[in-house]
N, C-alpha and C. Protein backbone atom coordinates (compact mmCIF):
# COMPACT_ATOMS: atom_id res chain seq x y z
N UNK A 1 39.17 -35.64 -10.94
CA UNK A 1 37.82 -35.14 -11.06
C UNK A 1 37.30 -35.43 -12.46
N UNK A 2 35.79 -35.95 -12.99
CA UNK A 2 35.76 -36.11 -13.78
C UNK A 2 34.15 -35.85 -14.41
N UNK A 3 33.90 -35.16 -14.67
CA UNK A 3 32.49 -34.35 -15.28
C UNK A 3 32.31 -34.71 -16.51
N UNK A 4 31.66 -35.74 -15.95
CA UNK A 4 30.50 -36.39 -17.61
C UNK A 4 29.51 -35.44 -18.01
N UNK A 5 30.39 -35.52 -19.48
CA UNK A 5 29.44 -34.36 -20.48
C UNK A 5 29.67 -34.54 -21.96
N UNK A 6 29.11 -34.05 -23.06
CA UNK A 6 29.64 -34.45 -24.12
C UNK A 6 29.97 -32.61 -24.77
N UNK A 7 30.47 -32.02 -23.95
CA UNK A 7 31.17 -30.33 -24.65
C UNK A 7 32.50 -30.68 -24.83
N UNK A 8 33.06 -29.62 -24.94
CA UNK A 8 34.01 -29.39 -26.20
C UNK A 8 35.24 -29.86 -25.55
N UNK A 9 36.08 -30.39 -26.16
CA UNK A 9 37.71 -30.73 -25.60
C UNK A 9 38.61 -29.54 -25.91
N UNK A 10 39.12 -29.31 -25.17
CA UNK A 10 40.55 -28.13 -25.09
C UNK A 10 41.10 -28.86 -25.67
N UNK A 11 41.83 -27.73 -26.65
CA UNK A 11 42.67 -28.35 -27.99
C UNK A 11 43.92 -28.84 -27.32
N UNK A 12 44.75 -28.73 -26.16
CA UNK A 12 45.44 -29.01 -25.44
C UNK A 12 45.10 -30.11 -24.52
N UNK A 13 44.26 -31.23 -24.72
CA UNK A 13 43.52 -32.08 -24.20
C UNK A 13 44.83 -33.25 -23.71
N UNK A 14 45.88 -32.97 -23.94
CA UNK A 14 46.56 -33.97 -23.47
C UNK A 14 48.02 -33.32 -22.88
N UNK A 15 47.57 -32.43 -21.89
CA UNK A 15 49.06 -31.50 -21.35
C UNK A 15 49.14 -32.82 -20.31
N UNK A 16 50.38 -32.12 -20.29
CA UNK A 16 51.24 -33.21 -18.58
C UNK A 16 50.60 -32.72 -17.57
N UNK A 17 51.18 -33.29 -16.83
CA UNK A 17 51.05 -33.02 -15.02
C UNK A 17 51.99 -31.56 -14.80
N UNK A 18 52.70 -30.98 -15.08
CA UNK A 18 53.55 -30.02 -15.27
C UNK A 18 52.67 -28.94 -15.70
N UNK A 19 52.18 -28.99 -16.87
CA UNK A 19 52.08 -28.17 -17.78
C UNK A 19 50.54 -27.86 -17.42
N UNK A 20 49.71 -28.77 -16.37
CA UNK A 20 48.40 -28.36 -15.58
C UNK A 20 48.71 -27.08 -14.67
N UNK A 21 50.03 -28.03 -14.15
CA UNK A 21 50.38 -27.16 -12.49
C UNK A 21 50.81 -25.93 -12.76
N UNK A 22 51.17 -25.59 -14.39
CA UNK A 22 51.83 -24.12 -14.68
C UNK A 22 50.60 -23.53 -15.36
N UNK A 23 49.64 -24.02 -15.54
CA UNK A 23 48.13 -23.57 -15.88
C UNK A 23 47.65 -22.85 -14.71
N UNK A 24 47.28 -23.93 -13.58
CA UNK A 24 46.88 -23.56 -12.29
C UNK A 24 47.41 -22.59 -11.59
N UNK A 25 48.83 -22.99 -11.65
CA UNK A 25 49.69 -21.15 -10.81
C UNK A 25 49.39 -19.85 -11.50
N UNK A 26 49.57 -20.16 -13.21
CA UNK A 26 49.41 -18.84 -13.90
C UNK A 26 48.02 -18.34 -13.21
N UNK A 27 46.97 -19.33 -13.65
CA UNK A 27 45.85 -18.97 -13.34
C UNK A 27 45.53 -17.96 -11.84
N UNK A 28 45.81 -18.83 -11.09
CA UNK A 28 46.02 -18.14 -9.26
C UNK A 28 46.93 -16.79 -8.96
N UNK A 29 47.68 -16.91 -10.23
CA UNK A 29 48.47 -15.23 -9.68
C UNK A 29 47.43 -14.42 -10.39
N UNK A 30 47.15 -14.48 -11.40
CA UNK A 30 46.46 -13.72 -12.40
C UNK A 30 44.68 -13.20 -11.13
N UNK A 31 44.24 -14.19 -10.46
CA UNK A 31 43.28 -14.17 -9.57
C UNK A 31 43.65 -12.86 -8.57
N UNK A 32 44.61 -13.25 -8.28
CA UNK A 32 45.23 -12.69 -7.05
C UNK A 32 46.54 -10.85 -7.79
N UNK A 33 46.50 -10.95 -8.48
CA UNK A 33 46.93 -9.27 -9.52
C UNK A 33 45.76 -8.92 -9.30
N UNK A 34 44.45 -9.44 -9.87
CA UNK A 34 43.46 -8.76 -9.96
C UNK A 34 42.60 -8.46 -8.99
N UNK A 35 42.83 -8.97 -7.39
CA UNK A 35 42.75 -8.45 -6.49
C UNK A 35 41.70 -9.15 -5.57
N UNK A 36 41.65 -11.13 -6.36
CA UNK A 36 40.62 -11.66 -5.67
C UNK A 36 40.89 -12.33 -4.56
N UNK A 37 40.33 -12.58 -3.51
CA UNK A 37 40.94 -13.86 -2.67
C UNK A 37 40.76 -14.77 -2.89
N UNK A 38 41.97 -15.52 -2.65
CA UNK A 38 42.10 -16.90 -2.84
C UNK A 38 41.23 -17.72 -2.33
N UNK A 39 40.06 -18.68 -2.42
CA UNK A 39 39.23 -19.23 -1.83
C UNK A 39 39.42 -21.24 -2.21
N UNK A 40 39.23 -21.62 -1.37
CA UNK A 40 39.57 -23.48 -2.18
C UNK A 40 38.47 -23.84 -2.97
N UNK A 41 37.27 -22.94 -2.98
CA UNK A 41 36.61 -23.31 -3.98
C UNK A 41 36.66 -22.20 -4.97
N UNK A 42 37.47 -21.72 -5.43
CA UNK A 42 37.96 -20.75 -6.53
C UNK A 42 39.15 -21.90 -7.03
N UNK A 43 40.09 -22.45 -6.15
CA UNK A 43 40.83 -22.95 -6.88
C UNK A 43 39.88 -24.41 -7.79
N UNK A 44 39.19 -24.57 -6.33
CA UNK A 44 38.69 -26.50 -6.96
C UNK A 44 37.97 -26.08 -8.74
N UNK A 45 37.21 -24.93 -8.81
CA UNK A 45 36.77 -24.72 -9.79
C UNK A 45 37.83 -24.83 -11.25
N UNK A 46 38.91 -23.85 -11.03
CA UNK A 46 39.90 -23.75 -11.84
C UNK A 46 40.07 -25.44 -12.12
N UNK A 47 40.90 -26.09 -10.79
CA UNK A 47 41.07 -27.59 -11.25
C UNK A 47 40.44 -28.46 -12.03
N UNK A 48 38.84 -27.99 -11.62
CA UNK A 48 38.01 -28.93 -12.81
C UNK A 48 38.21 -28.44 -15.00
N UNK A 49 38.38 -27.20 -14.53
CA UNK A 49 38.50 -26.64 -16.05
C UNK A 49 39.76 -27.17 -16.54
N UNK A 50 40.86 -27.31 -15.68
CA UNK A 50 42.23 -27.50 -16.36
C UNK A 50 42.38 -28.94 -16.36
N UNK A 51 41.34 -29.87 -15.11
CA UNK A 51 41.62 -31.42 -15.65
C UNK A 51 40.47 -31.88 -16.74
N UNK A 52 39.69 -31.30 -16.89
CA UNK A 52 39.10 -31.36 -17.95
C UNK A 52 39.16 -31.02 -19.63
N UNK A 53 39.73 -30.01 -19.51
CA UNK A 53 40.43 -29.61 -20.58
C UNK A 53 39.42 -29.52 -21.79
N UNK A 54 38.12 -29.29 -21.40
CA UNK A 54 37.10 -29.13 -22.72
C UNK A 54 36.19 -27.90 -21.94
N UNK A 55 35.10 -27.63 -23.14
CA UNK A 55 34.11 -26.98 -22.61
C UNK A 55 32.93 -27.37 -21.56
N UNK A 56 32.68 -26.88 -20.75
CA UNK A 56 32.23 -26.99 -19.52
C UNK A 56 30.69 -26.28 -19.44
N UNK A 57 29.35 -26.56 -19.23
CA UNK A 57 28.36 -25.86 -18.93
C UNK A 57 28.92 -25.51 -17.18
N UNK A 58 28.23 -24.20 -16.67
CA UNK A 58 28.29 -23.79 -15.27
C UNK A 58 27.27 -25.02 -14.71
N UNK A 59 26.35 -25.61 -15.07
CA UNK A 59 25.66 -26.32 -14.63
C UNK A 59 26.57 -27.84 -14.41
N UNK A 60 27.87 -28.43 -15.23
CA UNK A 60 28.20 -29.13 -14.84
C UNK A 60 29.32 -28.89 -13.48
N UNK A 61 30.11 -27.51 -13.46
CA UNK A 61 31.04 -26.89 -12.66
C UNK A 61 30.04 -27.23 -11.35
N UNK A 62 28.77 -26.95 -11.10
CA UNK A 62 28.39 -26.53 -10.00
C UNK A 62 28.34 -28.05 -9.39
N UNK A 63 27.92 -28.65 -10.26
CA UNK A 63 27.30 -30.31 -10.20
C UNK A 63 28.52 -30.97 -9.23
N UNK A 64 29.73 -30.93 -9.77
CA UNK A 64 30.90 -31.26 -9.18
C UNK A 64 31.13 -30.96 -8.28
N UNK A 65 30.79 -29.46 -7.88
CA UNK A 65 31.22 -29.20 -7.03
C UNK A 65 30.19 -29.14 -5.11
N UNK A 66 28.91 -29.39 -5.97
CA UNK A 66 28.10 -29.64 -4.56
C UNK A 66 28.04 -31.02 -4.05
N UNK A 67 28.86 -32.04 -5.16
CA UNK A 67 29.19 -33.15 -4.25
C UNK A 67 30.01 -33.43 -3.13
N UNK A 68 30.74 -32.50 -2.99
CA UNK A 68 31.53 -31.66 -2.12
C UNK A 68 31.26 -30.90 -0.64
N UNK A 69 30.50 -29.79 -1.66
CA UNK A 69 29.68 -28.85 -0.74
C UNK A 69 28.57 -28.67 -1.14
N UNK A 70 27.51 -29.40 -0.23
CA UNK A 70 26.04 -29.44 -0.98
C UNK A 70 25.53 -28.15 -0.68
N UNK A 71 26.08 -27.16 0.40
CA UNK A 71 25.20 -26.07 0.32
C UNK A 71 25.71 -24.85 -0.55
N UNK A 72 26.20 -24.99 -1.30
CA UNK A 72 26.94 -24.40 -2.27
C UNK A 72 25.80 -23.48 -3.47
N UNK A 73 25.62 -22.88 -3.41
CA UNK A 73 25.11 -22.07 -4.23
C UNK A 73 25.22 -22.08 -5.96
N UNK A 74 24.12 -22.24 -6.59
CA UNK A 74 24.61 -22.10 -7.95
C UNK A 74 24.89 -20.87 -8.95
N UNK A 75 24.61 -19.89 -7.69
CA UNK A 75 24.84 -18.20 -7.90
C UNK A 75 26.55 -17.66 -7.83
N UNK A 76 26.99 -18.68 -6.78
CA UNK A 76 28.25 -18.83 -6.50
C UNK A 76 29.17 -19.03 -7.50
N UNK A 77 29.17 -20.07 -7.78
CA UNK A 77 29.23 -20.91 -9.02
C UNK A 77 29.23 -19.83 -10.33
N UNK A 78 27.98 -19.65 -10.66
CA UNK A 78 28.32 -18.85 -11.75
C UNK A 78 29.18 -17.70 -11.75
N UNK A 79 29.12 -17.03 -10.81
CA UNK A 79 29.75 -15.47 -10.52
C UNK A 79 31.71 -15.72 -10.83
N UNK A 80 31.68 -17.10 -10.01
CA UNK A 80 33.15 -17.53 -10.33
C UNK A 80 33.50 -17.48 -11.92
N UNK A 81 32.70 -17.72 -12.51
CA UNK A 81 32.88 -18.52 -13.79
C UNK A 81 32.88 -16.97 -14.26
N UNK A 82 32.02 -16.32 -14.12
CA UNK A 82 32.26 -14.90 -15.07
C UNK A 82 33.16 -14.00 -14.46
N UNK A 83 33.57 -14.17 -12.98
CA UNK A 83 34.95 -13.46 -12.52
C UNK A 83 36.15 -13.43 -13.74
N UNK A 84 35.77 -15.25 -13.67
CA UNK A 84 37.52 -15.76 -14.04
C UNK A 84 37.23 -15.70 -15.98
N UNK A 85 36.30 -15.09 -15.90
CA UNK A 85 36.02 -14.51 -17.91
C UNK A 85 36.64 -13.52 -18.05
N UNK A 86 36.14 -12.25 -16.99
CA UNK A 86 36.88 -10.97 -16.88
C UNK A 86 38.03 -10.85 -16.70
N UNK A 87 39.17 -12.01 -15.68
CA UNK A 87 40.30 -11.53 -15.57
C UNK A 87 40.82 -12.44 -16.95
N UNK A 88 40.10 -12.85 -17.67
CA UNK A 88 40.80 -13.93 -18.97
C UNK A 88 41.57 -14.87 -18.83
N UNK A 89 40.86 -15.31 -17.74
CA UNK A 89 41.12 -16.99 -17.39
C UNK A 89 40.64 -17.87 -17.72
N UNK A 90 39.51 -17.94 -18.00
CA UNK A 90 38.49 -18.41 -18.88
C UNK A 90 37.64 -17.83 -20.47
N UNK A 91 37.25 -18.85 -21.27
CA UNK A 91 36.63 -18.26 -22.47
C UNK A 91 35.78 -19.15 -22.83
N UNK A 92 34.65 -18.15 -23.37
CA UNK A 92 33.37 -18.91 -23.37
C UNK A 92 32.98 -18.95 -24.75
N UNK A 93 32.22 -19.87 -25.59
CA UNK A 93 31.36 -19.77 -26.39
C UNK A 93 30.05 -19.99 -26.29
N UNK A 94 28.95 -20.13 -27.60
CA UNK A 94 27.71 -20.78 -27.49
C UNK A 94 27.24 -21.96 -28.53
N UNK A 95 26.96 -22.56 -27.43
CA UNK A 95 26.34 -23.60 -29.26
C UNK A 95 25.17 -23.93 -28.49
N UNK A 96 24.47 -24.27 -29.69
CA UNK A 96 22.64 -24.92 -29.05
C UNK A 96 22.01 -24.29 -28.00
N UNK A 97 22.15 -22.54 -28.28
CA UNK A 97 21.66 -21.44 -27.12
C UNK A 97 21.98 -21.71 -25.75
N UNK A 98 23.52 -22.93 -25.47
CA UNK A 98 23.96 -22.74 -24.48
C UNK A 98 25.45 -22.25 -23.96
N UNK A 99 25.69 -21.66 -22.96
CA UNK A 99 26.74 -20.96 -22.58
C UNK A 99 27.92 -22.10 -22.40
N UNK A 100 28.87 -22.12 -22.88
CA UNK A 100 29.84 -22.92 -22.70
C UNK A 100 31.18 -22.36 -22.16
N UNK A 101 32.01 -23.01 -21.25
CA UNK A 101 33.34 -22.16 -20.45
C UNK A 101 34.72 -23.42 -20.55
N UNK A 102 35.85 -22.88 -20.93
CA UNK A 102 36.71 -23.44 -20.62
C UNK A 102 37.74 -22.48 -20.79
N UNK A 103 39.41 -23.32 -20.10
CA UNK A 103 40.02 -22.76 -19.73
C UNK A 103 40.40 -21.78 -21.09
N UNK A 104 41.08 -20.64 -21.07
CA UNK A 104 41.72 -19.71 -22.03
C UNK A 104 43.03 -20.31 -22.62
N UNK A 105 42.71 -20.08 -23.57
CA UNK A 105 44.30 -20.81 -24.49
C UNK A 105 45.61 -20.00 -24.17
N UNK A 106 45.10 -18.69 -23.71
CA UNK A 106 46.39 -18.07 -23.59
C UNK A 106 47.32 -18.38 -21.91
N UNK A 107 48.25 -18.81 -21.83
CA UNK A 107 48.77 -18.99 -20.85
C UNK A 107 49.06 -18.42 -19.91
N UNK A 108 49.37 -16.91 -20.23
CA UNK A 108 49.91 -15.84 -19.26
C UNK A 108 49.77 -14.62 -19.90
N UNK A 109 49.93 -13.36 -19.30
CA UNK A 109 49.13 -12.09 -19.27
C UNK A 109 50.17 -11.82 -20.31
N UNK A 110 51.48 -12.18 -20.86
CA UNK A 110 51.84 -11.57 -21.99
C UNK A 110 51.51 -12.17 -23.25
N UNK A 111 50.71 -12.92 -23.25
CA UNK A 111 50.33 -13.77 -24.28
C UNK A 111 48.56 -13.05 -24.37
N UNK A 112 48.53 -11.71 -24.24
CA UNK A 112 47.03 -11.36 -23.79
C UNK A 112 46.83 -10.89 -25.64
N UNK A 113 47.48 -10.50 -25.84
CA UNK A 113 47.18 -10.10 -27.63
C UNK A 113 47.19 -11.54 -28.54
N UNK A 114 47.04 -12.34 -27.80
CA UNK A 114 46.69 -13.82 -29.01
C UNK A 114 45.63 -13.84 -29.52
N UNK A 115 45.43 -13.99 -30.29
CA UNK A 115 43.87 -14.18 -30.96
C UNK A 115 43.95 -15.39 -32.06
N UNK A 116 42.56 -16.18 -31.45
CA UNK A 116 42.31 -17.29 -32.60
C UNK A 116 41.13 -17.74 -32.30
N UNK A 117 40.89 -18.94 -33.51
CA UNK A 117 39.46 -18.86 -33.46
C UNK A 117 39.35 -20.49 -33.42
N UNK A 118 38.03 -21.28 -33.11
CA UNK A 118 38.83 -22.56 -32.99
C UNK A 118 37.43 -23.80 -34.25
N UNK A 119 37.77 -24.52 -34.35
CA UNK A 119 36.93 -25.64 -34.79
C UNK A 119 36.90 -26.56 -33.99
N UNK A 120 35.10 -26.53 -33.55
CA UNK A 120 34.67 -27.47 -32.94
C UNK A 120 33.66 -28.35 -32.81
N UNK A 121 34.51 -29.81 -32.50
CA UNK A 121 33.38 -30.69 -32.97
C UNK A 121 32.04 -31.12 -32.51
N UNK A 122 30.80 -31.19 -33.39
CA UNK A 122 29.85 -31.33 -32.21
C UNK A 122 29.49 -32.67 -31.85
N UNK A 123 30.01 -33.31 -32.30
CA UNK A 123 29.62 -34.77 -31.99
C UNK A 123 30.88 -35.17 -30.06
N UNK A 124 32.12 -35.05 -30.51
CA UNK A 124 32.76 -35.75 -29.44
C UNK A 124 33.35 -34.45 -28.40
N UNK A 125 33.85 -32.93 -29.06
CA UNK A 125 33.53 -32.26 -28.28
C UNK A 125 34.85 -31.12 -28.51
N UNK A 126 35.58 -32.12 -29.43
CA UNK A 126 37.20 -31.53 -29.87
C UNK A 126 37.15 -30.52 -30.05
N UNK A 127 37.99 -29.28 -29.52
CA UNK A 127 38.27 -28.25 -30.43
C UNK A 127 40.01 -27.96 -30.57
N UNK A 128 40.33 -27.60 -31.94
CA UNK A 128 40.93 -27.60 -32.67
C UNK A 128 41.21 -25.74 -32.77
N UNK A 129 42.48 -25.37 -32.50
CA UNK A 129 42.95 -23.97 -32.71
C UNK A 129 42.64 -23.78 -34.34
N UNK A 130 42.37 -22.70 -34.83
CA UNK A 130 42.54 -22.14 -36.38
C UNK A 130 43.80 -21.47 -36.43
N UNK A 131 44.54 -21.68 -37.41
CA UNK A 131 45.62 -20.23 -37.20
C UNK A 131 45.13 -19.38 -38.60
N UNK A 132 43.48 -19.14 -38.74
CA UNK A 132 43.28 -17.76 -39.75
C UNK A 132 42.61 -17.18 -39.36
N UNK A 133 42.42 -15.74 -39.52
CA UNK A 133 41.00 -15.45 -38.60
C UNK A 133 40.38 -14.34 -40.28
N UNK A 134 38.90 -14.42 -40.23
CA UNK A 134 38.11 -14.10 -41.25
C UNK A 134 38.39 -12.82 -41.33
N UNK A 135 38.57 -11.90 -40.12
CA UNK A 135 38.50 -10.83 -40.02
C UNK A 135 40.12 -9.95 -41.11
N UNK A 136 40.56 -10.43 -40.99
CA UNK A 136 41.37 -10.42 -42.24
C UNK A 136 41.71 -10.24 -43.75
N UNK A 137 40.64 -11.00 -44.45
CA UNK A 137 39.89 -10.88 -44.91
C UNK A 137 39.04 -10.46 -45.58
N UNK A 138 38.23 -9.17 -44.92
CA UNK A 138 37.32 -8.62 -45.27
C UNK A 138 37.64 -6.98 -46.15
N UNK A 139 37.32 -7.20 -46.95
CA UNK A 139 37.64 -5.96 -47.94
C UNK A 139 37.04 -4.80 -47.66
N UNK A 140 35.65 -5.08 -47.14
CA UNK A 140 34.72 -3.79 -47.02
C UNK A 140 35.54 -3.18 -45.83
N UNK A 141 35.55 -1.58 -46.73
CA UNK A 141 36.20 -0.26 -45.67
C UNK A 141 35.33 0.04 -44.24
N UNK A 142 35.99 -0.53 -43.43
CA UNK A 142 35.21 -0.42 -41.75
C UNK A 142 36.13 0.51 -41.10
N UNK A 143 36.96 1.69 -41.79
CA UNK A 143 37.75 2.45 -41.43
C UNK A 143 36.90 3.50 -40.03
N UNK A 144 35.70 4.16 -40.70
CA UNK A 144 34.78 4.93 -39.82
C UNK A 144 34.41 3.96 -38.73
N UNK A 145 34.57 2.46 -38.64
CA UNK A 145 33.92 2.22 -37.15
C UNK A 145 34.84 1.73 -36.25
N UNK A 146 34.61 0.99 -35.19
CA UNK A 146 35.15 0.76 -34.00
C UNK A 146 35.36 -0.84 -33.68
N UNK A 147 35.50 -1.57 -33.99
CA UNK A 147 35.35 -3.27 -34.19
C UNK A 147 36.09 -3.46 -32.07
N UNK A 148 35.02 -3.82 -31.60
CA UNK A 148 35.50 -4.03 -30.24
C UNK A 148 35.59 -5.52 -30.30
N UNK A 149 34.68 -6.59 -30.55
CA UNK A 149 35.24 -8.00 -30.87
C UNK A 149 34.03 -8.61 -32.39
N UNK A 150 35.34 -9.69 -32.34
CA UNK A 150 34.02 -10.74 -33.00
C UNK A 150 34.43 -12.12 -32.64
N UNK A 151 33.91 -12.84 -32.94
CA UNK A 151 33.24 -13.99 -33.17
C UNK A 151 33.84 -15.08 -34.24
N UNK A 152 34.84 -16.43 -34.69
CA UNK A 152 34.27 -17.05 -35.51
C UNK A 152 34.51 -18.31 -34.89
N UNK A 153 33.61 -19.86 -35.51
CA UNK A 153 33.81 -20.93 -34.70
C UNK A 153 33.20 -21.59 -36.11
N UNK A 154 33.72 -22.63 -36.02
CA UNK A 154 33.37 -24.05 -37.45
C UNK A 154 32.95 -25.10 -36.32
N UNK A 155 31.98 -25.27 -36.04
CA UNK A 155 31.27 -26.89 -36.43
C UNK A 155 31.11 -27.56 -36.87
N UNK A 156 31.46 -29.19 -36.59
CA UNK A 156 31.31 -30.22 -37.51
C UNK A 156 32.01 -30.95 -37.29
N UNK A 157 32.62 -32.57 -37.38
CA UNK A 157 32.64 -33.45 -37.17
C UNK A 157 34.26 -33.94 -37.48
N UNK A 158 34.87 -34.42 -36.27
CA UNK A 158 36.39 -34.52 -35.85
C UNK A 158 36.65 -35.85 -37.16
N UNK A 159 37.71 -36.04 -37.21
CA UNK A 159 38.03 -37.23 -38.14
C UNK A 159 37.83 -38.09 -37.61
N UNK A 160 37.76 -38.76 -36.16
CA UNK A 160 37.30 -39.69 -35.87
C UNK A 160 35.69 -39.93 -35.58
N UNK A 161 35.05 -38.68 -35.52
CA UNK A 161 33.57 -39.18 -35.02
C UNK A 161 33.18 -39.22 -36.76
N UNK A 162 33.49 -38.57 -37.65
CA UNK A 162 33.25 -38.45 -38.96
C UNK A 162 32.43 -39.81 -39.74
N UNK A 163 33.67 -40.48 -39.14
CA UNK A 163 33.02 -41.99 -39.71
C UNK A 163 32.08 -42.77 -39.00
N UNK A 164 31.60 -42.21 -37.75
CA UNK A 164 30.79 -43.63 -36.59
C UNK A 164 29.75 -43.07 -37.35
């Protein structure tokens, strides 16, 4: 499957055939704990995120997938995409006020306390894990509040698009 786009590459952009198929199962039990049914277009969706291995607009997910099934809904489509956010199968950012989705770096539900932040390029689409996070960092006493998430992401230009 192959969805022409110019978003972001999963920093894992070059797993095996193995290491998809242990993406895809994790993924499908994790569906199915959380109490969804299994549907072939729940999986075909997953497949496009994990052979793709970058960031994904829902508008290209759907694209793919009504070549398929043209009566396919793009309501459908999205609802999948924010299912599989909630059970943290997927993770999204924004760039250029648009919603972007790809697969979750974390592999499996004990790997659910990972946290990182990534650099990504806007020219070819790379993203690149950080291993620092800002929040760290920060000196000012935030003892009185509640920090439920944040946010950080670097933009800007991979070593190879750097020079074109």
């Amino acid at each position: 499957m192959k969805v022409e786009n110019k978003n972001v590459i999963f920093e894992s952009e070059h797993l095996s055939q193995q290491q998809k198929t242990n993406t895809l199962n994790n993924s499908l039990e994790r569906l199915k704990e959380a109490g969804f049914k299994m549907t072939k277009k729940r999986k075909e969706i997953l497949e496009i995120f994990i052979e793709e291995g970058k960031y994904l607009r829902a508008k290209d997910i759907h694209e793919e997938l009504t070549n398929k099934y043209p009566s396919m809904s793009y309501n459908t489509t999205y609802r999948n995409i924010y299912d599989f956010i909630e059970i943290g199968i997927l993770e999204s950012t924004e760039y250029n006020q648009e919603q972007l989705f790809k697969i979750n770096c974390i592999d499996s539900a004990e790997d659910a306390d990972h946290h990182h932040h990534h650099f990504i390029c806007r020219m070819c689409g790379k993203s690149i894990p950080l291993k620092a996070c800002p929040m760290d960092n920060i000196s000012t006493d935030l003892s009185g509040i509640l920090i439920e998430s944040h946010r950080f992401e670097v933009f800007g230009l991979c070593e190879v698009c750097r020079f074109k």
